[in-house]
N, C-alpha and C. Protein backbone atom coordinates (compact mmCIF):
# COMPACT_ATOMS: atom_id res chain seq x y z
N UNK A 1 6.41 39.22 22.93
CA UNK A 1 7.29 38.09 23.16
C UNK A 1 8.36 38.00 22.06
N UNK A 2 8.08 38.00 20.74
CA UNK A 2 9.26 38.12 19.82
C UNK A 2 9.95 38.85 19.89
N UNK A 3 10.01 40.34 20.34
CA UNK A 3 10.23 41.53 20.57
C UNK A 3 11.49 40.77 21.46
N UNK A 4 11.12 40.31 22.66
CA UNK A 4 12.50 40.44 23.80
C UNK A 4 12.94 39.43 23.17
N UNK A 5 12.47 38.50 22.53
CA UNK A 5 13.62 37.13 21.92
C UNK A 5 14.55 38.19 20.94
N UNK A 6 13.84 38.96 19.66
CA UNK A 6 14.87 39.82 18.66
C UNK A 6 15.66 40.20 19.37
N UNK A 7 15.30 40.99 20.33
CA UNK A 7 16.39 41.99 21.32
C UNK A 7 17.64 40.61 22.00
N UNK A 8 16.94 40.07 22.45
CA UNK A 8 18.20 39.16 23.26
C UNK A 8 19.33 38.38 21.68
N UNK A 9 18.16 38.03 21.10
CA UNK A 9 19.19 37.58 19.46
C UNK A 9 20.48 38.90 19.45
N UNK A 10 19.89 40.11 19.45
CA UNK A 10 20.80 40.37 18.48
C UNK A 10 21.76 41.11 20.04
N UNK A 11 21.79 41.40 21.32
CA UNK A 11 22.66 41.74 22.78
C UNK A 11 23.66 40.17 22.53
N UNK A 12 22.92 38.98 22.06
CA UNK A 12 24.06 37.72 22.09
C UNK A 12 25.30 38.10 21.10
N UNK A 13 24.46 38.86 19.74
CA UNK A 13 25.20 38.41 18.38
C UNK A 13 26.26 39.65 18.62
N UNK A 14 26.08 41.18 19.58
CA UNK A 14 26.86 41.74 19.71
C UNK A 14 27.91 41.27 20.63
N UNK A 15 27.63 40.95 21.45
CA UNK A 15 28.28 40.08 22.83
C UNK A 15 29.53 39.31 21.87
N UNK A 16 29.29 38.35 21.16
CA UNK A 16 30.05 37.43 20.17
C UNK A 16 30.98 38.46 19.51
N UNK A 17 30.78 39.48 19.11
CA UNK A 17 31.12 40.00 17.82
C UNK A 17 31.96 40.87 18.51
N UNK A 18 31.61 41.70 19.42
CA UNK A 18 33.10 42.14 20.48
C UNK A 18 33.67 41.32 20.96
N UNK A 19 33.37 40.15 21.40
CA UNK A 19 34.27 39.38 22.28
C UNK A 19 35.44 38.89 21.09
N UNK A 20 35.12 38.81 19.93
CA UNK A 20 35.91 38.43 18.98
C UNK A 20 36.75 39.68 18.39
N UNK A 21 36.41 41.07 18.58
CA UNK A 21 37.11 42.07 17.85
C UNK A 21 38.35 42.21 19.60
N UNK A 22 38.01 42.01 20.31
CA UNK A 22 39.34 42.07 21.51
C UNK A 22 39.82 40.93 21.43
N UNK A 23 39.54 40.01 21.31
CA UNK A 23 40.49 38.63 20.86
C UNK A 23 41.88 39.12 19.95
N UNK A 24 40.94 39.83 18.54
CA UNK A 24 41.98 40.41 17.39
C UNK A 24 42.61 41.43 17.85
N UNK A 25 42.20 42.33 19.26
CA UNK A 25 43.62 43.50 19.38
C UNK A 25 43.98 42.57 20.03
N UNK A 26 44.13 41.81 21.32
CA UNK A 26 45.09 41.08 21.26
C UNK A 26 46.37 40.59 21.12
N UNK A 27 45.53 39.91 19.76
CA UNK A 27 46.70 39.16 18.89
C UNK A 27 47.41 39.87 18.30
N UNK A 28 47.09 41.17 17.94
CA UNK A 28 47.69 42.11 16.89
C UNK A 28 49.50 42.41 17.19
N UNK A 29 49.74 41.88 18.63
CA UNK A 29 51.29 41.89 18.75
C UNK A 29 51.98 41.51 17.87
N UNK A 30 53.01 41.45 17.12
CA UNK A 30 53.59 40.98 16.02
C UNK A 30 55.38 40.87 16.69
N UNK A 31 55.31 39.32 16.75
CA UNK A 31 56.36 39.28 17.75
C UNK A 31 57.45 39.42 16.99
N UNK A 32 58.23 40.00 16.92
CA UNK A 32 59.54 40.59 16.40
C UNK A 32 60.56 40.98 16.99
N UNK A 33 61.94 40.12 17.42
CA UNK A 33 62.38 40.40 18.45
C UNK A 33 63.41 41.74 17.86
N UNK A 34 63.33 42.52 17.01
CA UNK A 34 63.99 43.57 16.11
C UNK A 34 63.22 44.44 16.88
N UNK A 35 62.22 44.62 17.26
CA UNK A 35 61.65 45.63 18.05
C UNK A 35 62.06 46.53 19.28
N UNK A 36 63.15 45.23 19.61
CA UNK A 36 63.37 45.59 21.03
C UNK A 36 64.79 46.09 21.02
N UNK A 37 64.72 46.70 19.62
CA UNK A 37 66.10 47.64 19.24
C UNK A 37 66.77 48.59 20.13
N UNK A 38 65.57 49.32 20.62
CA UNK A 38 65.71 50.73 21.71
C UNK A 38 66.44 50.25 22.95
N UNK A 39 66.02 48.84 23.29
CA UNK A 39 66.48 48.62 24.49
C UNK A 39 68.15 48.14 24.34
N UNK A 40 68.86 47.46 23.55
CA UNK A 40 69.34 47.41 23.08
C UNK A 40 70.76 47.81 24.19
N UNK A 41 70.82 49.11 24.01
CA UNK A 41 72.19 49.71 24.70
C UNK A 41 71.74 49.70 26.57
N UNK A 42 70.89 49.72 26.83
CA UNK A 42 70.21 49.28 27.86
C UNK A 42 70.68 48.40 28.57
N UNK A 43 70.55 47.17 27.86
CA UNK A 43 70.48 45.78 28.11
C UNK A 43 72.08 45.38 28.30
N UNK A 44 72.71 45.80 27.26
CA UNK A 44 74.56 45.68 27.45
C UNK A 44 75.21 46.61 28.20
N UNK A 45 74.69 47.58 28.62
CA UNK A 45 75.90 48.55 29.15
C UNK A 45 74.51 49.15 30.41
N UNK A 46 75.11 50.37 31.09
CA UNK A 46 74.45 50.58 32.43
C UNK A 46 73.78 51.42 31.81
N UNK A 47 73.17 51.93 30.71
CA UNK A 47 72.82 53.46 30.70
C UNK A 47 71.18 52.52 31.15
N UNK A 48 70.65 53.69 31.40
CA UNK A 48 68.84 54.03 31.20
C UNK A 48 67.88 53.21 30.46
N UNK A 49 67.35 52.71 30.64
CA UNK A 49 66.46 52.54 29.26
C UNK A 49 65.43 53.45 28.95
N UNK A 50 65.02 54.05 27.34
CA UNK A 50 64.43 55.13 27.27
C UNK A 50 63.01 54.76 27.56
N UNK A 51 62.47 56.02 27.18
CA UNK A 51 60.55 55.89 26.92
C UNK A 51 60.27 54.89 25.72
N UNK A 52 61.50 54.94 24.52
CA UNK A 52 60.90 54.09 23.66
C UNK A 52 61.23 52.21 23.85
N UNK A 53 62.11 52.64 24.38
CA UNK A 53 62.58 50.85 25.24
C UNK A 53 61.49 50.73 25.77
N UNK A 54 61.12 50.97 26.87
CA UNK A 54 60.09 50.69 27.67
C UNK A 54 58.94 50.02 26.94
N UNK A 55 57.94 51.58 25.93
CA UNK A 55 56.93 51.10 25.65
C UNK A 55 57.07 50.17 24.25
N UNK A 56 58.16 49.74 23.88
CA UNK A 56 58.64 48.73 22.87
C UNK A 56 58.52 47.51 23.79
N UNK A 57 59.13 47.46 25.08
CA UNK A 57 59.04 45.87 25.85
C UNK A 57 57.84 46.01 26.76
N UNK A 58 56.58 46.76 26.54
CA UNK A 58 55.53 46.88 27.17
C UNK A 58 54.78 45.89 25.97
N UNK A 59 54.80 46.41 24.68
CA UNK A 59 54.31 45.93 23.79
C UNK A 59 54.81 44.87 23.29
N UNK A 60 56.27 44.51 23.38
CA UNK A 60 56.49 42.86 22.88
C UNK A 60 56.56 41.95 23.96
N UNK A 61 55.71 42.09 25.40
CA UNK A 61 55.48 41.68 26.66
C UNK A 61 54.85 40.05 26.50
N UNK A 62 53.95 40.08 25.51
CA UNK A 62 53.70 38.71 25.29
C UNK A 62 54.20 38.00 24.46
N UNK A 63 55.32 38.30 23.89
CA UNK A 63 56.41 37.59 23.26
C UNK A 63 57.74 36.87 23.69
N UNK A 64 57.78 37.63 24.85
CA UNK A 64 59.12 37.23 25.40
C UNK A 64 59.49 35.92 25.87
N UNK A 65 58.26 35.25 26.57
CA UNK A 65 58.91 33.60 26.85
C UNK A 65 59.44 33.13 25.58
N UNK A 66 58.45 33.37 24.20
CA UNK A 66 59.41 33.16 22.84
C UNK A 66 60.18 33.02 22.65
N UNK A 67 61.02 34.65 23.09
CA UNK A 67 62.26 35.24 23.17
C UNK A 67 63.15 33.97 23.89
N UNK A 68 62.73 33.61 24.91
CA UNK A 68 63.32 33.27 25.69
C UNK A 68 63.75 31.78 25.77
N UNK A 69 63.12 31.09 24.67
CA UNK A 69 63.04 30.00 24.49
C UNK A 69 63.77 29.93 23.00
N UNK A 70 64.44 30.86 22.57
CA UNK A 70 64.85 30.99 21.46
C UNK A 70 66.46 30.67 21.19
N UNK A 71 67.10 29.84 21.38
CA UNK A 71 68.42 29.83 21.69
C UNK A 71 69.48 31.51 21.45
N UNK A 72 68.99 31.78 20.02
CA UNK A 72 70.25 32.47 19.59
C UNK A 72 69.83 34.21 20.46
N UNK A 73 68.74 34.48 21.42
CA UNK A 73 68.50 35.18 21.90
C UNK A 73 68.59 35.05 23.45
N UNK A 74 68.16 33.88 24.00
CA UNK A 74 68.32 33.55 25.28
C UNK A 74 69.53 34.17 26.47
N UNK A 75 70.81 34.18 25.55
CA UNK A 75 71.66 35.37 26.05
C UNK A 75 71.11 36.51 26.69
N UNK A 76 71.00 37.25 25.87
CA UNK A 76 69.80 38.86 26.19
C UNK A 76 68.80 38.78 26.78
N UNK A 77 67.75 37.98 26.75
CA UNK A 77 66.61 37.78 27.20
C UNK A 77 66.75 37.32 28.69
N UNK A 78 67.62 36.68 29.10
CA UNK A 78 67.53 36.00 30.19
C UNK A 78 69.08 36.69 31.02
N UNK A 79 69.78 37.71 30.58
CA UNK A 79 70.66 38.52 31.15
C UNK A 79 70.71 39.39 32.23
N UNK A 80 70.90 39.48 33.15
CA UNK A 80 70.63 40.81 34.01
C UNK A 80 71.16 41.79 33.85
N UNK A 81 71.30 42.52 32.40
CA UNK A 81 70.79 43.57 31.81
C UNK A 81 70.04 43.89 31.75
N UNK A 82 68.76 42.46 31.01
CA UNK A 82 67.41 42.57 30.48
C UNK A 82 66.30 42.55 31.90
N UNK A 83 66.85 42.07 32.64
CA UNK A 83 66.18 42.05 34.01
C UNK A 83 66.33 43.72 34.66
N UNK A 84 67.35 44.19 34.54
CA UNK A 84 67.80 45.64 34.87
C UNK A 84 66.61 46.35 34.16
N UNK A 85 66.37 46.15 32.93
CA UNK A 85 65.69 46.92 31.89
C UNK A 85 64.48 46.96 32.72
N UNK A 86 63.90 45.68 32.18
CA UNK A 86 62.51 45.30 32.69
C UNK A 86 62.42 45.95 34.03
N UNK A 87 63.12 46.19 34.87
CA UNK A 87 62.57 46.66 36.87
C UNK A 87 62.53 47.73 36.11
N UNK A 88 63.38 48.64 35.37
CA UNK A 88 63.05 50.25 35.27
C UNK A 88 62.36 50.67 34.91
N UNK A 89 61.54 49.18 33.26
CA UNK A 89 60.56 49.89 32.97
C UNK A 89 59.15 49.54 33.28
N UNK A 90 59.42 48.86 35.05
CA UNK A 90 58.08 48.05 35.44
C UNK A 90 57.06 47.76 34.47
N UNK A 91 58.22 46.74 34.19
CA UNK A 91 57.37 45.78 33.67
C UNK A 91 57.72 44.52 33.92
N UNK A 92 56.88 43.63 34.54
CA UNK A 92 57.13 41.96 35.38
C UNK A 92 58.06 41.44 34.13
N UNK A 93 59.81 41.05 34.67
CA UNK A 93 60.01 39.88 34.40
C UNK A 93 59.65 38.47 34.49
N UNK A 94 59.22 38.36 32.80
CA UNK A 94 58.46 36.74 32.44
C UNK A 94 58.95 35.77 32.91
N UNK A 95 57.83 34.97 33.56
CA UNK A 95 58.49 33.66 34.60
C UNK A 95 57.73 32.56 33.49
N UNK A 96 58.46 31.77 32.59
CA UNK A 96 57.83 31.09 31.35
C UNK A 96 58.07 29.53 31.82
């Protein structure tokens, strides 16, 4: 009987202890709207957006209502440039 209580103690205390280490990748985004440098020529003019645009606004994906709520960015963010970008590099334009 102690045996399956230890065992279930310590399946909880792992359970906890991952559920908390994916919490921290997560969060680990570091919202920086300097990131989204690549996209950049993208966003103002017709070209392409590259592989590194892309997986730059894949990764600052949970930042962007931020972005978007940010006055001195809201321009760009909410442009249909940035909407252009985003369909090419399927990835859902944020409905915030």
């Amino acid at each position: 009987m102690n045996t399956k209580i230890a065992i279930i103690c310590c399946v909880v205390i792992f359970v906890v202890i991952a559920g908390d280490q994916i919490e921290v990748a997560r969060g680990a985004v570091s919202c920086n709207p300097l990131q989204l440098s690549p996209c950049a020529s993208a966003i103002t003019s017709s070209s392409k957006p590259s592989a590194a645009c892309c997986a730059k606004l894949k990764e600052q994906r949970p930042c962007l209502c931020q972005y978007m709520r940010n006055p001195n960015l809201q321009k760009f963010i909410k442009s249909s440039g940035a909407k252009k970008v985003a369909g090419s590099c399927r990835i859902p334009y944020p409905k915030c």
